[in-house]
N, C-alpha and C. Protein backbone atom coordinates (compact mmCIF):
# COMPACT_ATOMS: atom_id res chain seq x y z
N UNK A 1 0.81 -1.19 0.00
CA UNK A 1 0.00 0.00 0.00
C UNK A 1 0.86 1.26 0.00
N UNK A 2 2.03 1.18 0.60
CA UNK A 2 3.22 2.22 0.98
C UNK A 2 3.02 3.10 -0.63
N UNK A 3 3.71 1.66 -1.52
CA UNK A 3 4.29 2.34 -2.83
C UNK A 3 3.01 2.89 -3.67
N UNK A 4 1.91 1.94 -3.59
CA UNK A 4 0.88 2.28 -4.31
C UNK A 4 0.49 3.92 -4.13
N UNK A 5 0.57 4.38 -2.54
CA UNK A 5 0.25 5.61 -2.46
C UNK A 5 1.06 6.80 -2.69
N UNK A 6 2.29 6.23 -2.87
CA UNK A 6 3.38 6.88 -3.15
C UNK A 6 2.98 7.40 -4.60
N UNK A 7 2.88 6.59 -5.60
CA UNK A 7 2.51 6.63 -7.03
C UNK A 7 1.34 7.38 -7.20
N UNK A 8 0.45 7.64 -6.44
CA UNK A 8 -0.70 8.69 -6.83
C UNK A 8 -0.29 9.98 -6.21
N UNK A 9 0.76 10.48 -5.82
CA UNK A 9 1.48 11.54 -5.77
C UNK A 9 2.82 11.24 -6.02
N UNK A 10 2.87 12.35 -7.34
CA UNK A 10 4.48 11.94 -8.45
C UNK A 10 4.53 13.53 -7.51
N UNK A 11 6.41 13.23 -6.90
CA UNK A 11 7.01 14.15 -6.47
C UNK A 11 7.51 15.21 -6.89
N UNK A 12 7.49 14.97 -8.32
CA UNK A 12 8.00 16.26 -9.48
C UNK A 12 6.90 16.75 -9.57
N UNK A 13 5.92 16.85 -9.71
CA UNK A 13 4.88 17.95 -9.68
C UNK A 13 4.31 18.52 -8.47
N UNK A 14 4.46 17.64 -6.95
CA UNK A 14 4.34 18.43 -6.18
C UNK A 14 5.71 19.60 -5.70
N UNK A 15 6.53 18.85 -6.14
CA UNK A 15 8.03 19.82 -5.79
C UNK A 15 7.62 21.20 -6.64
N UNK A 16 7.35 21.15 -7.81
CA UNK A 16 7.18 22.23 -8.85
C UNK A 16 6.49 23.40 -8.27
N UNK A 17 5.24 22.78 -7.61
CA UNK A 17 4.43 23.72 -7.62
C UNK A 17 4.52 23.85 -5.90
N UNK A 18 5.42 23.54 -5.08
CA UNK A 18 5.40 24.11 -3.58
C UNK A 18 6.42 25.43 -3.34
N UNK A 19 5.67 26.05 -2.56
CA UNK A 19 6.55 27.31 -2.12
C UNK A 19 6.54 27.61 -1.16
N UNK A 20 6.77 26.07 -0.20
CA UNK A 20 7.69 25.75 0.86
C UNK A 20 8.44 26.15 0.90
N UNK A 21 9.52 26.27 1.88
CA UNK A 21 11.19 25.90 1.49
C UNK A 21 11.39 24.26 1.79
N UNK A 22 12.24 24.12 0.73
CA UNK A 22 12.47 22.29 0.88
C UNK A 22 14.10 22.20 0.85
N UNK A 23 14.49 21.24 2.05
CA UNK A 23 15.81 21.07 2.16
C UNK A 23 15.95 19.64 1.38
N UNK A 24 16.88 19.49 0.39
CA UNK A 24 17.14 18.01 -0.07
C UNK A 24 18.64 17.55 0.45
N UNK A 25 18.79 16.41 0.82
CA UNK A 25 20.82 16.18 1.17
C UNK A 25 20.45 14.52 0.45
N UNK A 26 21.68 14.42 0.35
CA UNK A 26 21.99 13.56 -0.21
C UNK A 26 23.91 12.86 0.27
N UNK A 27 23.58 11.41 0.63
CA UNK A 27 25.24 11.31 0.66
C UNK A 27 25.57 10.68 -0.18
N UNK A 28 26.86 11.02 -1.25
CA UNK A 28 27.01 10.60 -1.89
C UNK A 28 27.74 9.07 -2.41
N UNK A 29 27.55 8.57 -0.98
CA UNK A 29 28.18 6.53 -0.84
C UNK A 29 26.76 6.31 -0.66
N UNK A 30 25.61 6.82 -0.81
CA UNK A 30 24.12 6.14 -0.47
C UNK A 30 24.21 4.92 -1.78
N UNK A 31 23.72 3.98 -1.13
CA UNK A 31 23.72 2.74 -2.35
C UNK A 31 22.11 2.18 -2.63
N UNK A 32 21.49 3.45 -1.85
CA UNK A 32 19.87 3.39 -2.05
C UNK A 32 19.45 4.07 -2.75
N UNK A 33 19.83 5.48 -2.54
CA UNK A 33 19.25 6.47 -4.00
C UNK A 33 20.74 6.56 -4.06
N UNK A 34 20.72 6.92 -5.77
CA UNK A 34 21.65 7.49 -6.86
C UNK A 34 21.48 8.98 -6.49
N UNK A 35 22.77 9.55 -6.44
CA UNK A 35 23.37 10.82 -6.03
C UNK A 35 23.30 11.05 -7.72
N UNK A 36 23.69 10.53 -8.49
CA UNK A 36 24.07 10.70 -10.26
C UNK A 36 21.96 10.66 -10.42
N UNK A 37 21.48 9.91 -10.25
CA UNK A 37 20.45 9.22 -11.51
C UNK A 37 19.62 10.69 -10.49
N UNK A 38 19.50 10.45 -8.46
CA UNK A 38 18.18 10.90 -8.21
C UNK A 38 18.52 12.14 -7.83
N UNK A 39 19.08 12.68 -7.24
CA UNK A 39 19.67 13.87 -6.43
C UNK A 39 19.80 14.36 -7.95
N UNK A 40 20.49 14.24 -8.88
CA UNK A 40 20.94 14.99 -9.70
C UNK A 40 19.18 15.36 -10.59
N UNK A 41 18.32 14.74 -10.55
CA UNK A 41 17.13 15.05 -11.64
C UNK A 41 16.45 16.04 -10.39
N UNK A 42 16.81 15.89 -9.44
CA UNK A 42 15.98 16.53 -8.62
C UNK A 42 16.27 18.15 -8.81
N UNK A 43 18.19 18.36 -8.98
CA UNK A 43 18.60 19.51 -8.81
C UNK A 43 18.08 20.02 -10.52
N UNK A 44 18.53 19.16 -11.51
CA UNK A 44 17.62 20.14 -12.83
C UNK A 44 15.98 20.36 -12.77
N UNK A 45 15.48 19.36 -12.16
CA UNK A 45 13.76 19.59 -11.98
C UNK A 45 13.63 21.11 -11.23
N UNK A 46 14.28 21.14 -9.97
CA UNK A 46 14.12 22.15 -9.31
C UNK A 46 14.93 23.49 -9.43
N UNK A 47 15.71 23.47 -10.42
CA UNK A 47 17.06 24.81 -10.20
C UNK A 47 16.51 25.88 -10.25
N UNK A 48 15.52 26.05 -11.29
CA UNK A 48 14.99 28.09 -11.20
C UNK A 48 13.66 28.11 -9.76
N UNK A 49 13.80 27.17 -8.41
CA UNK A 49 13.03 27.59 -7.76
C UNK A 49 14.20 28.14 -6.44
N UNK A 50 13.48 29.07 -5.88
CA UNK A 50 14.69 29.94 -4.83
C UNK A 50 14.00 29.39 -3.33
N UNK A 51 13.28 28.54 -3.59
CA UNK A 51 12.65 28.06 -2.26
C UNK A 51 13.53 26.54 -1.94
N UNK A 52 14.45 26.10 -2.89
CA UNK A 52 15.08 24.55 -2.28
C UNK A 52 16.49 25.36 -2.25
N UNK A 53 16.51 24.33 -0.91
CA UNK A 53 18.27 24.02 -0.86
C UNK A 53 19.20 22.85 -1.44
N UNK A 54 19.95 22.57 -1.33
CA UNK A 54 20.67 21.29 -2.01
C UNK A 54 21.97 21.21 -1.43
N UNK A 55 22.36 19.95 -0.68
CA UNK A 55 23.40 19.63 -0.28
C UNK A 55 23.89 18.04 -0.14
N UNK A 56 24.73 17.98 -0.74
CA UNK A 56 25.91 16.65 -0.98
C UNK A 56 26.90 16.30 -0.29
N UNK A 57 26.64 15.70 0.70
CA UNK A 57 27.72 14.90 1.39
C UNK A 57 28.70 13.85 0.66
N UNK A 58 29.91 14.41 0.21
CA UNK A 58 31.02 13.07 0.00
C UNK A 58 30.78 11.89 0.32
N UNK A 59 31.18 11.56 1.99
CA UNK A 59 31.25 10.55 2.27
C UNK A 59 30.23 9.78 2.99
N UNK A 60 29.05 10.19 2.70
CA UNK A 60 27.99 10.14 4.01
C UNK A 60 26.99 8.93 3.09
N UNK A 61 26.60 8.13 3.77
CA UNK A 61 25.18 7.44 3.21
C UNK A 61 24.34 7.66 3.07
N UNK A 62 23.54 6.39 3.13
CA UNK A 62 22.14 6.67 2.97
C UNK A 62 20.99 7.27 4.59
N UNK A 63 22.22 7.31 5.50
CA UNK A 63 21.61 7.47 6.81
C UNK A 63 22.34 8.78 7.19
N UNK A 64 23.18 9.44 6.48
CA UNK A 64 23.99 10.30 6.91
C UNK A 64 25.05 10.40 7.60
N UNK A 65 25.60 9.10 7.50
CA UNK A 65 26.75 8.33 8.17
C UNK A 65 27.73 8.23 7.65
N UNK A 66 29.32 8.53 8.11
CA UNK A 66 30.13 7.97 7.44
C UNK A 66 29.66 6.58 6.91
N UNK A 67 29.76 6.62 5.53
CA UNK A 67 30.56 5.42 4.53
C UNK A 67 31.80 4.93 4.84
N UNK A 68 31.74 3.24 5.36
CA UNK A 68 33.11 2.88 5.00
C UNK A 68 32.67 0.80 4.21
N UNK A 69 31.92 0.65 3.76
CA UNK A 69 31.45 -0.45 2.85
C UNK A 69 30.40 -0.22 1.84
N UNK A 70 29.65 0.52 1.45
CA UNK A 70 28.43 0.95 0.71
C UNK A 70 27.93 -0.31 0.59
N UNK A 71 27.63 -1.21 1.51
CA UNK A 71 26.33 -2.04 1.64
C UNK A 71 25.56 -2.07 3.16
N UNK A 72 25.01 -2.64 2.92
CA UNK A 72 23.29 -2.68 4.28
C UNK A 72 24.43 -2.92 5.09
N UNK A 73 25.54 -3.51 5.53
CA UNK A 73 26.26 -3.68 6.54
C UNK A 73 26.48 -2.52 7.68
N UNK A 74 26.41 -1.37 6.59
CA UNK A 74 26.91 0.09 7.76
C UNK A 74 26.02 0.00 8.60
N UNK A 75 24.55 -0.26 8.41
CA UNK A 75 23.32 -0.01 9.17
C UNK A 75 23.30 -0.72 10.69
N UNK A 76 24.32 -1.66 10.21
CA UNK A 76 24.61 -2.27 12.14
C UNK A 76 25.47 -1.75 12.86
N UNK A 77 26.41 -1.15 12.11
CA UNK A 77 27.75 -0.25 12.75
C UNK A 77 26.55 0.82 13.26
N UNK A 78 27.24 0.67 14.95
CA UNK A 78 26.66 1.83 15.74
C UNK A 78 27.56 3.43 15.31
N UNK A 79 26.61 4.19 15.17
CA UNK A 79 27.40 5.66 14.87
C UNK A 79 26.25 6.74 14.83
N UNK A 80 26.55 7.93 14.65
CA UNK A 80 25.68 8.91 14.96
C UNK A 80 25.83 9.70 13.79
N UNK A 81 24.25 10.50 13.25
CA UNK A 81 24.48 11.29 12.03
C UNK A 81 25.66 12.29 12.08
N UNK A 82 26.21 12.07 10.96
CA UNK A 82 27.51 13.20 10.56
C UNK A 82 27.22 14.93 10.66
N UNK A 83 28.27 15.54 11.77
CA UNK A 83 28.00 16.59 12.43
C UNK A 83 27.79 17.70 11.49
N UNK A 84 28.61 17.83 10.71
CA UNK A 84 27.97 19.11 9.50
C UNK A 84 26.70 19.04 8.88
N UNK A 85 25.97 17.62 8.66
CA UNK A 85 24.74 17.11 8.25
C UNK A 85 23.83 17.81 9.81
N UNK A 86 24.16 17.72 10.76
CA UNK A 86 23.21 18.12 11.74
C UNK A 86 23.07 19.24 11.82
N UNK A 87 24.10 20.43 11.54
CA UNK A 87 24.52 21.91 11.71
C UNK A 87 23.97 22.28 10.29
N UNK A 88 23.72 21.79 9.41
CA UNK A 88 23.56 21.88 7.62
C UNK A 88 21.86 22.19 8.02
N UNK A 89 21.36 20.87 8.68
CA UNK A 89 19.49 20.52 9.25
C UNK A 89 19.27 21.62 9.62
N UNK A 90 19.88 22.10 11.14
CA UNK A 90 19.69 22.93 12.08
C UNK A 90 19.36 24.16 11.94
N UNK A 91 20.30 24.77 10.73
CA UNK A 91 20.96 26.36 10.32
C UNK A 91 19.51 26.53 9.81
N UNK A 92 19.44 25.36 8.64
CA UNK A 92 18.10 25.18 7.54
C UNK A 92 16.76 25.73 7.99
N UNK A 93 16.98 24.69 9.54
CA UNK A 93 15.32 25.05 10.32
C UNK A 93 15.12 26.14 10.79
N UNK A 94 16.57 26.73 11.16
CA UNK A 94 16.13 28.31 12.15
C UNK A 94 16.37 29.19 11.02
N UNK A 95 16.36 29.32 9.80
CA UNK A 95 16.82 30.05 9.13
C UNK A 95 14.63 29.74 8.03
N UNK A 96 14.82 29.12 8.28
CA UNK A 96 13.20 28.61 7.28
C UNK A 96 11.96 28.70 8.69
């Protein structure tokens, strides 16, 4: 039911037409979404809107974690979201 409802709201047309502010991050060892295929259609879908932000973590996953295997393995390594990713959130929220 998750995906089904997912699919009756396509995210490119609600992104288009919100004038929210929307923070997107992305790390770029995520081996769940594509930093190339999804992050990147997101930044041409969205570039002439002044309401998103966009930020790319190097080494960070799909959890915002150092990367050091890019498979489901990191997810048991105990660790805490990566500190510029929290200060990146933070700035975002008191600033929006």
């Amino acid at each position: 039911y998750y995906f089904k409802d997912l699919d009756a709201y396509p995210s490119n047309k609600y992104l288009q037409q919100c004038e929210k502010p929307i923070l997107i991050l992305q790390g770029a060892k995520d081996f769940q979404v594509s930093y190339v295929k999804d992050f990147g259609k997101y930044q041409t879908l969205l570039k002439n809107k002044d309401n998103v932000t966009f930020k790319l973590y190097e080494n960070l996953n799909h959890m915002l974690i150092t990367s050091t295997t890019q498979t489901g393995d990191e997810y048991y390594i105990k660790d805490t979201v990566n500190a510029e990713a929290l200060e990146d959130i933070t700035d975002w929220i008191k600033k929006n």
